[in-house]
Protein backbone atom coordinates (compact mmCIF):
# COMPACT_ATOMS: atom_id res chain seq x y z
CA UNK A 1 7.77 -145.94 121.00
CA UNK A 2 5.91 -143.06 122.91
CA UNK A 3 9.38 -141.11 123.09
CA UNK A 4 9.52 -141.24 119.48
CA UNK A 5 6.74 -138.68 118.78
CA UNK A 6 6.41 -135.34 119.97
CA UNK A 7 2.26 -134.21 119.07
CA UNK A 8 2.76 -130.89 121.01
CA UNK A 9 4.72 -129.37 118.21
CA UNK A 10 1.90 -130.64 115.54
CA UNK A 11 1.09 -126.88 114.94
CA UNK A 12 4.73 -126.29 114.80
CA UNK A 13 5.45 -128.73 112.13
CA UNK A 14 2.35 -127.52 109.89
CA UNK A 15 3.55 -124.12 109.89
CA UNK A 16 7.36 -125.00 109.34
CA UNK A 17 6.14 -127.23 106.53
CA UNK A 18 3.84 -124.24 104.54
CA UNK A 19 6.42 -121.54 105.19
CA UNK A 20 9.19 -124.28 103.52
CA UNK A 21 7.48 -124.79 100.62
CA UNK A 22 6.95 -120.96 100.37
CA UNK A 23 10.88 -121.12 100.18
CA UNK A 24 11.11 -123.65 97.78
CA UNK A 25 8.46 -121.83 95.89
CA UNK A 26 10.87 -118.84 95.47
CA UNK A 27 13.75 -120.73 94.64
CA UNK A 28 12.32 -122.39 92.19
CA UNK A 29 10.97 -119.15 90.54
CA UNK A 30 14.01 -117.74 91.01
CA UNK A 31 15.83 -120.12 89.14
CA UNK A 32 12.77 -120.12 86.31
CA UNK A 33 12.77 -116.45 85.73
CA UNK A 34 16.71 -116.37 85.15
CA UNK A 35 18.53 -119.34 84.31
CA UNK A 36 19.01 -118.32 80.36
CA UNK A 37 20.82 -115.72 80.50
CA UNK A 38 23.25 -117.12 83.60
CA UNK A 39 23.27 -120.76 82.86
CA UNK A 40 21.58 -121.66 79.66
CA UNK A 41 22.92 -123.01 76.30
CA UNK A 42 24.25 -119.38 75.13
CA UNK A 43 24.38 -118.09 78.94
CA UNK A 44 27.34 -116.49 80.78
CA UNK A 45 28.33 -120.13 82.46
CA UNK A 46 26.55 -122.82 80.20
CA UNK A 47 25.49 -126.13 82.26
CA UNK A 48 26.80 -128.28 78.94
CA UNK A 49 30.27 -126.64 79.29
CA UNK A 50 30.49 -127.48 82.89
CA UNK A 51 28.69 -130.83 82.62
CA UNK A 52 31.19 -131.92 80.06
CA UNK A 53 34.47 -131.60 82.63
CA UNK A 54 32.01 -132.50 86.12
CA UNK A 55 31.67 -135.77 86.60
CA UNK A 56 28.00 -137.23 88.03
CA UNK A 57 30.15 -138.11 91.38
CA UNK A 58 30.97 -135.27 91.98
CA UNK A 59 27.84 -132.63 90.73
CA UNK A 60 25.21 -135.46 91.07
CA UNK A 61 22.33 -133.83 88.97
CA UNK A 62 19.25 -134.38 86.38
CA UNK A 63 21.52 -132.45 83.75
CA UNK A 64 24.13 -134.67 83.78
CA UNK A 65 21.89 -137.10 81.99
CA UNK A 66 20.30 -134.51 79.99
CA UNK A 67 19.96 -130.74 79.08
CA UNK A 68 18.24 -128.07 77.03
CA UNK A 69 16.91 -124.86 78.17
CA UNK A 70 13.83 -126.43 77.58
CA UNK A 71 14.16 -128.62 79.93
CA UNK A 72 15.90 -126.61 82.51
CA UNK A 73 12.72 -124.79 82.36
CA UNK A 74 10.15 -127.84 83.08
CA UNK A 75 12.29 -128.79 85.47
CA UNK A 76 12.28 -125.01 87.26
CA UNK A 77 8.37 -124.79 86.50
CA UNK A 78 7.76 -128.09 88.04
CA UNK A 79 9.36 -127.35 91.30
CA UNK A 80 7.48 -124.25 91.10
CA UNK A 81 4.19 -126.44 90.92
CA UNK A 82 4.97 -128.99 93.98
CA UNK A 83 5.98 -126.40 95.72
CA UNK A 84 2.66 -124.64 95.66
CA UNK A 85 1.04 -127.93 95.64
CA UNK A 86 2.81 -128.44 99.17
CA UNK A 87 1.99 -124.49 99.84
CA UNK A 88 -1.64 -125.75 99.72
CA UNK A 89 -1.36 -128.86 102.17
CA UNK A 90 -0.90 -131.12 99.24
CA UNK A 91 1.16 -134.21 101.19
CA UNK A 92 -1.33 -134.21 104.24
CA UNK A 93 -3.88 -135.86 101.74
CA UNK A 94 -1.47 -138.81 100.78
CA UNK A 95 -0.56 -141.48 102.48
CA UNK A 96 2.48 -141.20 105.19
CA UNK A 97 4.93 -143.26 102.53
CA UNK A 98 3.92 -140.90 99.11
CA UNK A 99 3.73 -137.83 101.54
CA UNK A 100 7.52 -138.58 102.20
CA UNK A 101 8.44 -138.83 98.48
CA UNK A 102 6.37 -136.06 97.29
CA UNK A 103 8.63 -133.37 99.46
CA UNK A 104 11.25 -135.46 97.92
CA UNK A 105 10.66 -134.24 94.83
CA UNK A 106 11.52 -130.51 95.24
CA UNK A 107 14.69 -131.50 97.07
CA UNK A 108 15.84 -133.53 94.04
CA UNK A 109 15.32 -130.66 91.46
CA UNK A 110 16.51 -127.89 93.28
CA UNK A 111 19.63 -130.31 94.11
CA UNK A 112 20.18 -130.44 90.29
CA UNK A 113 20.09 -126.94 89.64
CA UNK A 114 22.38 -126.24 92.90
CA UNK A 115 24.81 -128.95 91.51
CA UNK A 116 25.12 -127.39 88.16
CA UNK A 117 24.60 -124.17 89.25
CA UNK A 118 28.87 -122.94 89.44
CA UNK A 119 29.18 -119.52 90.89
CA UNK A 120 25.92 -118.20 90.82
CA UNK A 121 24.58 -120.62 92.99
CA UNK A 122 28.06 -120.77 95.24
CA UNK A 123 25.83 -119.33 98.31
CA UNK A 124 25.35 -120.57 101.82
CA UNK A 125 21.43 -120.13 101.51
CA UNK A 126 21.24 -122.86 98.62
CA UNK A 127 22.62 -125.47 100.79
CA UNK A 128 21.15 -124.48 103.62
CA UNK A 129 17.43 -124.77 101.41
CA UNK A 130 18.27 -128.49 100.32
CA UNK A 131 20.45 -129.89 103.93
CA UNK A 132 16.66 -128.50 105.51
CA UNK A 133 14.36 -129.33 102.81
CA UNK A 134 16.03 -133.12 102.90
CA UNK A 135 15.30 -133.48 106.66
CA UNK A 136 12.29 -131.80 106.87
CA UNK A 137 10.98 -134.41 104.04
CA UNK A 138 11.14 -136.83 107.05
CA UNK A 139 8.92 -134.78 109.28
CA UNK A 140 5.71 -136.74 108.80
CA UNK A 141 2.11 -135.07 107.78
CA UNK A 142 -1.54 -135.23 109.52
CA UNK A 143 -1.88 -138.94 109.41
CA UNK A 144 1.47 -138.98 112.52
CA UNK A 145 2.45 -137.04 115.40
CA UNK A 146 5.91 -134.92 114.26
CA UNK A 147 9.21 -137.38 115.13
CA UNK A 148 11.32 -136.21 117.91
CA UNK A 149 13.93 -136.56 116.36
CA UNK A 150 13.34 -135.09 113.28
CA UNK A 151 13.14 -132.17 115.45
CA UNK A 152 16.51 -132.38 117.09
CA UNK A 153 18.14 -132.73 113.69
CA UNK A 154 16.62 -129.55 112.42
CA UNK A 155 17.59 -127.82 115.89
CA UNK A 156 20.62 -129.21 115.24
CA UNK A 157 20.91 -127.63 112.00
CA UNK A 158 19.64 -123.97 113.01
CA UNK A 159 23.04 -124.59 115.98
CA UNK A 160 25.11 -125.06 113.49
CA UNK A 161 23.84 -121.79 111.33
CA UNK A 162 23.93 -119.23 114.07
CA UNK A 163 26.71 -120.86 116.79
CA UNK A 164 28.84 -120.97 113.11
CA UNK A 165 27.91 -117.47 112.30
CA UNK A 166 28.58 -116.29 115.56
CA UNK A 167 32.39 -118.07 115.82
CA UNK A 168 33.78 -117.02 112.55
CA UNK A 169 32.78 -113.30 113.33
CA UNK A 170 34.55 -113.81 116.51
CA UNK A 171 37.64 -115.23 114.92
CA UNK A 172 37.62 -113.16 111.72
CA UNK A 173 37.43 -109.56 111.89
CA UNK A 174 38.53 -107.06 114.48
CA UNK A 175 34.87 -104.86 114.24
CA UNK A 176 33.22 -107.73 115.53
CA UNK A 177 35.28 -108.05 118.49
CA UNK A 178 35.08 -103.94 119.05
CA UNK A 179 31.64 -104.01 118.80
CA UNK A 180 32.30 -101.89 115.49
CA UNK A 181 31.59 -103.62 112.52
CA UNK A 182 27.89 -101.91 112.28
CA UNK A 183 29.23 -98.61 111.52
CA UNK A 184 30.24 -99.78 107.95
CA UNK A 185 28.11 -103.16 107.50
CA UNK A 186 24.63 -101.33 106.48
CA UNK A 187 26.66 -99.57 104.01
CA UNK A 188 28.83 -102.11 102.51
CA UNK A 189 26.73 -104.96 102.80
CA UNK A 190 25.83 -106.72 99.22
CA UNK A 191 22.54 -105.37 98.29
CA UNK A 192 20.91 -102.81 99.99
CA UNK A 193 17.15 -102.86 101.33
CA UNK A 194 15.02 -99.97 101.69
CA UNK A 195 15.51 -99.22 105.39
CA UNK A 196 19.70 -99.90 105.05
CA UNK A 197 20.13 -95.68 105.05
CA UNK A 198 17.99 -95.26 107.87
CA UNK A 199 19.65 -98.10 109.80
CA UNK A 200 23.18 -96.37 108.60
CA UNK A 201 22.20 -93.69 110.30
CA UNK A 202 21.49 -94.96 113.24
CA UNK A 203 23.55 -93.93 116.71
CA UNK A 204 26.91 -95.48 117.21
CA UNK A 205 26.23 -96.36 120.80
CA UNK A 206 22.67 -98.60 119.51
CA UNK A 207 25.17 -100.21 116.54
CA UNK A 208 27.45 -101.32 119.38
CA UNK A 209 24.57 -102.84 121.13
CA UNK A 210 23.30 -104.45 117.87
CA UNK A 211 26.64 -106.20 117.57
CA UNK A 212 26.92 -107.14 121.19
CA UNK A 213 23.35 -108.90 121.33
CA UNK A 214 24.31 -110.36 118.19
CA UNK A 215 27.04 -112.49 119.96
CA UNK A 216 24.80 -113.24 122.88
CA UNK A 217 22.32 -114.49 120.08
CA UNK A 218 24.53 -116.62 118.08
CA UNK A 219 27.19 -118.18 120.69
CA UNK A 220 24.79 -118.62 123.82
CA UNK A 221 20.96 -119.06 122.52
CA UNK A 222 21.86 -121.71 119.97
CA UNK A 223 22.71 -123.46 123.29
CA UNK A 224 19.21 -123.41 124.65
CA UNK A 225 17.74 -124.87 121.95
CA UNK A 226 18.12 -128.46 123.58
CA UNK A 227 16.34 -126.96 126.98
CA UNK A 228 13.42 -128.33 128.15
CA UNK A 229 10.06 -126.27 127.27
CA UNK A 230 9.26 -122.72 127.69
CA UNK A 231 13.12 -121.97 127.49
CA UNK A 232 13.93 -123.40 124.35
CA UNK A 233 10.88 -121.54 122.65
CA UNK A 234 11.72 -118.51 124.00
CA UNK A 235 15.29 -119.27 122.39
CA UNK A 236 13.61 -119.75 119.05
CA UNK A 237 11.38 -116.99 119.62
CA UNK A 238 14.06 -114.64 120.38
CA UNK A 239 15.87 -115.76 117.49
CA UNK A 240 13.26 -114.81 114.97
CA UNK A 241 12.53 -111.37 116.39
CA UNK A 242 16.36 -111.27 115.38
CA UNK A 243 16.23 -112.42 112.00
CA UNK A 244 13.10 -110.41 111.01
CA UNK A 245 15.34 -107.38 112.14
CA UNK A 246 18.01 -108.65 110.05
CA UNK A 247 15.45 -108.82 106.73
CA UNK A 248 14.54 -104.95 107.88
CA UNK A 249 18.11 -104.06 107.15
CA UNK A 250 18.77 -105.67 103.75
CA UNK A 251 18.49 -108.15 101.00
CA UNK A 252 19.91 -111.55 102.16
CA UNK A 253 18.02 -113.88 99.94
CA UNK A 254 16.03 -116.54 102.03
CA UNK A 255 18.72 -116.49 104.59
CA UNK A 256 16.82 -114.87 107.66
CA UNK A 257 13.63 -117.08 106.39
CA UNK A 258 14.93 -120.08 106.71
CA UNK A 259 16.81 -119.63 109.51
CA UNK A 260 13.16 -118.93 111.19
CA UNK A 261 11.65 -121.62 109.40
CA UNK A 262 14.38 -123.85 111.28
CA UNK A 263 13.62 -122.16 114.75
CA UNK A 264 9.78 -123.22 114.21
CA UNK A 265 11.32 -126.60 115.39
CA UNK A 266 12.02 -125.33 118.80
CA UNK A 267 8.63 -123.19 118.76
CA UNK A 268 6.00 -124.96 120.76
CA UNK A 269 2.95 -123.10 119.39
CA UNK A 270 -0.40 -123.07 121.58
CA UNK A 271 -2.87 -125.74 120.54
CA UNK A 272 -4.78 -128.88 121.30
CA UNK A 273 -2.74 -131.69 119.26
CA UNK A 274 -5.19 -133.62 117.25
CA UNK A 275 -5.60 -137.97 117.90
CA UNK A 276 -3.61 -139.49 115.34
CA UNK A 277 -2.23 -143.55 115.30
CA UNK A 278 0.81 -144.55 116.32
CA UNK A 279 4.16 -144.17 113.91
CA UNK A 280 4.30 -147.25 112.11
CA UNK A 281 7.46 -149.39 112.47
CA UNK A 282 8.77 -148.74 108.91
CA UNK A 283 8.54 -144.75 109.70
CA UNK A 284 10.38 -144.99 113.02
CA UNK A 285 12.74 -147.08 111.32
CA UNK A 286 13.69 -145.35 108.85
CA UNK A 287 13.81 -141.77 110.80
CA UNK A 288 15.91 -143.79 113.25
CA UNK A 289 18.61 -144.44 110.11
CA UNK A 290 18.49 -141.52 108.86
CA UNK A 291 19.35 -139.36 111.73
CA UNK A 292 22.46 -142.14 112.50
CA UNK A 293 23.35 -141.20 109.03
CA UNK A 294 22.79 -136.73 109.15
CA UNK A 295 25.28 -137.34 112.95
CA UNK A 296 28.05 -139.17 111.21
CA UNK A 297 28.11 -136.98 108.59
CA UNK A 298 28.22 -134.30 111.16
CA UNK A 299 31.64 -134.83 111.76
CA UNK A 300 33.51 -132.63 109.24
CA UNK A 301 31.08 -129.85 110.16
CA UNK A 302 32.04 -129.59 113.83
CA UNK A 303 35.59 -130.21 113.59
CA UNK A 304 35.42 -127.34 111.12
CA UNK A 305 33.19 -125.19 113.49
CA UNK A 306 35.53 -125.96 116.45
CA UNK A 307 39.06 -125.28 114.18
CA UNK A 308 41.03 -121.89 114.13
CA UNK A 309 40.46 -121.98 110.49
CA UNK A 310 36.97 -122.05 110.38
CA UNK A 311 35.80 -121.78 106.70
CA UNK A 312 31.50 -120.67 105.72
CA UNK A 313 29.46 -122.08 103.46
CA UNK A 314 30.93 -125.66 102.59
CA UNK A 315 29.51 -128.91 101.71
CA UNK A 316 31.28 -131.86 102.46
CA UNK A 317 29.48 -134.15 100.19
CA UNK A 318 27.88 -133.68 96.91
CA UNK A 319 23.80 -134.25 97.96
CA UNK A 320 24.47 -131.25 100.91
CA UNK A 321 22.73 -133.20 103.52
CA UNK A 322 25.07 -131.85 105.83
CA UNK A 323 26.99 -128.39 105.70
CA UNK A 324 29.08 -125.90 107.29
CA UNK A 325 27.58 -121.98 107.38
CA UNK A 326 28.13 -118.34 108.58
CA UNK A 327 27.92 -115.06 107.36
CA UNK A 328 30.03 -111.98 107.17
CA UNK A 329 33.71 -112.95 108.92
CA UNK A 330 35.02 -109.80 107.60
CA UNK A 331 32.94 -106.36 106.85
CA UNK A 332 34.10 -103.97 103.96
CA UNK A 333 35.13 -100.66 105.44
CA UNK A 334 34.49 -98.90 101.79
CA UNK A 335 31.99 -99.79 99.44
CA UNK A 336 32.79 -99.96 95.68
CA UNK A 337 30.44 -100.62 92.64
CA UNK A 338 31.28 -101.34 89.09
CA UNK A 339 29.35 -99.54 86.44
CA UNK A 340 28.57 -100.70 82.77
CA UNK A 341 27.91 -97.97 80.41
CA UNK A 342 27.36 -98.57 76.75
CA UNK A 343 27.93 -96.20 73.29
CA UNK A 344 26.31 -96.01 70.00
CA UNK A 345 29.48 -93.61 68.80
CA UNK A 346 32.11 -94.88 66.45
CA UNK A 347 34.72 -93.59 68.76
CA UNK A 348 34.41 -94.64 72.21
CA UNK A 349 36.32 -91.01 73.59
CA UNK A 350 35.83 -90.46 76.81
CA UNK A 351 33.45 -87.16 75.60
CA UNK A 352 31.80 -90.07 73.85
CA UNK A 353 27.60 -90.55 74.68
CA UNK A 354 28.15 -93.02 77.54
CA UNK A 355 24.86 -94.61 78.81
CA UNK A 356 24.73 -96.57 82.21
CA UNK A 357 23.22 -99.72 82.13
CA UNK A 358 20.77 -99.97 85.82
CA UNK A 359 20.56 -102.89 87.36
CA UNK A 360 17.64 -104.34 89.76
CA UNK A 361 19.20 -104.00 93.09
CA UNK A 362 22.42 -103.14 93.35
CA UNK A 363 23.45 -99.41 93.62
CA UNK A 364 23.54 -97.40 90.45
CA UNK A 365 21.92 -93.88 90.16
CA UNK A 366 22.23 -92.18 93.61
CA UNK A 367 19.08 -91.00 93.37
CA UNK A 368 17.04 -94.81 92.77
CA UNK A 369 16.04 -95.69 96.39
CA UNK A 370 16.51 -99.86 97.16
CA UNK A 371 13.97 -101.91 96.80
CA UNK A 372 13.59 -105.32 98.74
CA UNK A 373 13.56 -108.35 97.03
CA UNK A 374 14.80 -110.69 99.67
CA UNK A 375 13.56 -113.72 99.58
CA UNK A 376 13.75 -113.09 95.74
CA UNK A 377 17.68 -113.64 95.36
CA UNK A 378 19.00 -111.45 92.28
CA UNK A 379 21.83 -113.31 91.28
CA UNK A 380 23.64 -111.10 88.90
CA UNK A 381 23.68 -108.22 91.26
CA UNK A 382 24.74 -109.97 94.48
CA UNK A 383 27.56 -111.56 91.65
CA UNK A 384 28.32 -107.44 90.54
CA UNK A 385 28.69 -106.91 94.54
CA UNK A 386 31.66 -109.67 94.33
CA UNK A 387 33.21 -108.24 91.78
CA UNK A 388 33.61 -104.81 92.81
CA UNK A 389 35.85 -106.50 95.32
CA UNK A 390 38.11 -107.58 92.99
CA UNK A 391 38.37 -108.76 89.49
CA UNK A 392 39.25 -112.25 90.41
CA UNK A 393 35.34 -112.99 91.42
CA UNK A 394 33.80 -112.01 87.92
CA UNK A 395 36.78 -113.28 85.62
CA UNK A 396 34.88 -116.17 84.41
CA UNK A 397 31.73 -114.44 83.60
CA UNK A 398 31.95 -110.80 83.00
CA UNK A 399 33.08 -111.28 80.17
CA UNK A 400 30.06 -113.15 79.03
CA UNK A 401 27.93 -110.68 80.15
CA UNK A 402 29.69 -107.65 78.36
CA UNK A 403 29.48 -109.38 74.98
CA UNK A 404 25.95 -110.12 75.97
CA UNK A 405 25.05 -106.84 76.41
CA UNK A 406 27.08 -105.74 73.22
CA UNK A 407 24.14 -108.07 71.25
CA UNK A 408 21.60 -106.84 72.90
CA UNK A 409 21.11 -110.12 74.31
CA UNK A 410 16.83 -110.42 75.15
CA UNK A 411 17.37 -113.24 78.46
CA UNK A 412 20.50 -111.00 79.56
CA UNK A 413 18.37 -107.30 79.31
CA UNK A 414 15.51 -109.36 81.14
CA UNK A 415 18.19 -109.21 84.33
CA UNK A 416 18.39 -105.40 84.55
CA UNK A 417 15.91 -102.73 85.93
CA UNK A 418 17.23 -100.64 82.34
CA UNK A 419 18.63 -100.76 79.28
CA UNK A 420 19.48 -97.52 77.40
CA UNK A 421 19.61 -99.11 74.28
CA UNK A 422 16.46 -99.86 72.28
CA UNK A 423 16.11 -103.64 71.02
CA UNK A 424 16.83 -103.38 68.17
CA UNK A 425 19.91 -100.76 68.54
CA UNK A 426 22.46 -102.78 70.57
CA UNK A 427 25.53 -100.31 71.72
CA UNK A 428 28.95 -100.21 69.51
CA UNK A 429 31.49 -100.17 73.12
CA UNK A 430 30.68 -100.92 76.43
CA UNK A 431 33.23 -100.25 79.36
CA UNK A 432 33.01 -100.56 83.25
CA UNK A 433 34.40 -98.59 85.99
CA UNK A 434 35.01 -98.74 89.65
CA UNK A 435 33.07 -95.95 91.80
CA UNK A 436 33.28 -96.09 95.38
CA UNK A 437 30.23 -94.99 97.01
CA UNK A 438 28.46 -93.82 100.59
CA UNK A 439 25.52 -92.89 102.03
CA UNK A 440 24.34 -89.32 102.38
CA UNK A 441 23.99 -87.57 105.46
CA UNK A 442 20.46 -86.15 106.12
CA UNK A 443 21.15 -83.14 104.97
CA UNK A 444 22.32 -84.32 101.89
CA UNK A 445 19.62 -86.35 101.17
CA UNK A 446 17.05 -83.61 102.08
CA UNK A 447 19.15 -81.00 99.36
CA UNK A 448 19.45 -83.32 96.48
CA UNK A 449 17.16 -86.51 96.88
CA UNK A 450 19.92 -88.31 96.52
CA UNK A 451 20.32 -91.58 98.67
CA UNK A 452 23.86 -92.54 97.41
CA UNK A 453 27.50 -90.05 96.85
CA UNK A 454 29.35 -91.70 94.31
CA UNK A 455 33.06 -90.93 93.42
CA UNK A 456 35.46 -92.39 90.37
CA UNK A 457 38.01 -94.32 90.98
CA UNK A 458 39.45 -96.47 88.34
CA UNK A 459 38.73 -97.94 84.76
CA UNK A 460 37.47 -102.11 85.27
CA UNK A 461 36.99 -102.64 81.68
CA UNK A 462 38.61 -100.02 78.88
CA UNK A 463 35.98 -99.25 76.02
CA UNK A 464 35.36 -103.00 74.72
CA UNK A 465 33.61 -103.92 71.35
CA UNK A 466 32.24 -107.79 70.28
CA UNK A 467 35.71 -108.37 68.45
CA UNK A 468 37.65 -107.67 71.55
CA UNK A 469 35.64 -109.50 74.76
CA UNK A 470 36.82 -112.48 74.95
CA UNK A 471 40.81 -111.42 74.43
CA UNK A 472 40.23 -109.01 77.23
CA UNK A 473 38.63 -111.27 79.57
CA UNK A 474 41.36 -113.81 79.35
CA UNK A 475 43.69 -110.56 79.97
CA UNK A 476 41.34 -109.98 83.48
């Protein structure tokens, strides 16, 4: 089957495959570095709790069968290791067959930690990781010529991401339509990069021609995808010069990376395609089935993409092979931020010795410049970012992490940039209120340093000792 193979985009497919498993690589680590204190046996959403009421059906997942944080943690740490062993070229030494199963492997784990992974894992990116990381599994190494259609399907995937994107901003707030929704996104978005002031402060006319080529790069470009050659590299091309401005601007996870990991599919890099054999009959087979399988399933997506009540981020069936996405439907006009402070005093008065607790990456002292972390993805602040919304997003965890922080709690501290409270001196209160906060003009920021203005607004949590945290949180 000559039209099965496609050996121009051999370059392609080796660089899509290494800057994957860099992905995988960080999600993995991710998930290593801070699963205790969000999902562990004494975490703020324990995986035994919610294994005990999900059934394997529906959460299909390693820790269904079995957990402990210890072996949360092989699990985490061997993802971590396949996914540098892939980093390294790893599968082009195997055989076509073990090549397939060993990207396999990475898939399956990070699919068990997704599946058990409740709200802090409840992001568009972590589908978006395994629905690619499944097909890309399929892609072949050195000893075939990539599969044609393995490449549609992953085109196919990065059309549904950015023509998705592009229609729910279309349908869902008013900015987008105005061309305004960059005068507030860069300062209400959910964590912050380094360069977010500076692109704040940007002219109004350039923000209105940000949003407009937005739409022209989400509702026609994902069109040319399915061109012939140059024009659908130069769509693909064009779309990564997009998302690498997007990952200027702020911290969005692995978002804009795999989105240009997906448009490496449509990228027909320069080189001389080496002589491999023929795809044998098992392989083409097999690629064949699957990508029957990935269209049928297709069907909830688009009739959801094409509906007037378009929702993001959904799976429609439990192994997210195939999803729904976008990104930002509505933009906060206001940003607000909750902050926990903690007291050793008896008396938690409002003259009391209140300490504020900093987190890594979401706002806290005006003065503490962002850092970027993206692709790192800090769960607990994006999580804080949620509930500063409203209540409703953090009532079935803050609660755990206020008594968490009452003892102290090592994995919890481990989350935060500070602690004001020595180890061994865990606070007697902790409370949380609602600032709302904006950027500083230049002048500001030249006078006091200061990158942030913050202002109180309300109590979130009253003055709350270890007796009294789970009563309240019920009460939230």
């Amino acid at each position: 089957m000559n039209w099965f193979t496609a050996p121009d985009y051999w370059l392609s497919r080796l660089v899509l495959q290494r800057a994957l498993a860099g992905l995988y690589l960080v999600a993995f680590l991710t998930a290593a570095r801070q699963f205790r204190a969000l999902l562990g046996e004494r975490g703020m959403l324990p995986v035994p709790r919610f294994v005990a009421r999900a059934p394997f059906r529906q959460a299909p997942s390693l820790f269904q069968l079995h957990y402990s944080d210890r072996f949360f943690a092989g699990c985490a740490w061997t993802g971590c290791a396949v996914s540098a062993a892939l980093l390294a070229g790893a599968d082009s030494l195997l055989p076509l067959w073990a090549g397939i199963l060993l990207w396999l492997v990475p898939w399956a784990l990070y699919l068990s930690i997704v599946n058990v992974g409740q709200t802090w894992y409840a992001f568009g990116w972590e589908s978006l990781l395994l629905e690619t990381g499944f097909l890309a599994a399929f892609l072949g190494n050195g000893a075939v010529a990539p599969p044609a259609v393995v490449l549609f399907l992953l085109r196919w995937i990065l059309f549904r991401v950015e023509f998705g994107a592009g229609l729910i901003k279309m349908r869902g707030d008013a900015c987008w339509r105005k061309l305004t929704c960059l005068y507030y996104h860069h300062e209400t978005q959910p964590m912050p990069g380094p360069l977010s002031w500076f692109f704040h402060h940007l002219p109004r006319p350039l923000h209105r021609a940000e949003v407009a080529a937005n739409h022209v790069t989400q509702l026609v470009v994902p069109v040319l995808l399915f061109t012939p050659q140059p024009v659908a590299s130069a769509a693909a091309a064009l779309m990564i010069v997009t998302q690498l401005w997007l990952v200027l601007s702020g911290n969005f996870s692995w978002l804009n990376w795999i989105t240009i990991v997906l448009a490496l599919s449509a990228l027909r890099l320069p080189g001389s395609p080496p002589s491999v054999p023929s795809a044998p009959l098992w392989y083409e087979i097999l690629v064949l089935a699957l990508a029957a399988l990935l269209l049928f399933l297709s069907y909830h997506p688009v009739t959801n993409m094409i509906s007037r009540r378009q929702v993001m981020n959904r799976s429609f069936d439990p192994l997210h092979l195939v999803n729904t996405y976008g990104a930002f439907g509505s933009v906060s006009r206001i940003r607000y931020e909750v902050v926990v402070e903690g007291t050793l005093d008896d008396v938690p008065r409002e003259d009391a010795d209140w300490r504020e607790y900093e987190f890594r990456g979401k706002p806290g002292d005006v003065r503490h410049w962002p850092r970027q972390f993206a692709p790192y993805h800090l769960r607990l602040d994006w999580l804080m970012w949620f509930a500063a919304l409203s209540p409703a997003y953090a009532g079935d965890w803050f609660g755990g992490l206020v008594e968490r922080l009452l003892e102290n709690d090592r994995d919890t501290l481990r989350l935060l940039r500070r602690s004001p409270f020595p180890p061994d001196t865990p606070p007697r209160f902790v409370r949380a209120r609602l600032f709302r906060y904006r950027y500083t003009s230049w002048r500001e920021m030249r006078e006091t340093g200061a990158c942030w203005e913050r202002i109180y607004v309300r109590a979130y949590l009253p003055p709350t000792r270890l007796a009294g945290v789970a009563q309240r949180s019920q009460r939230s």
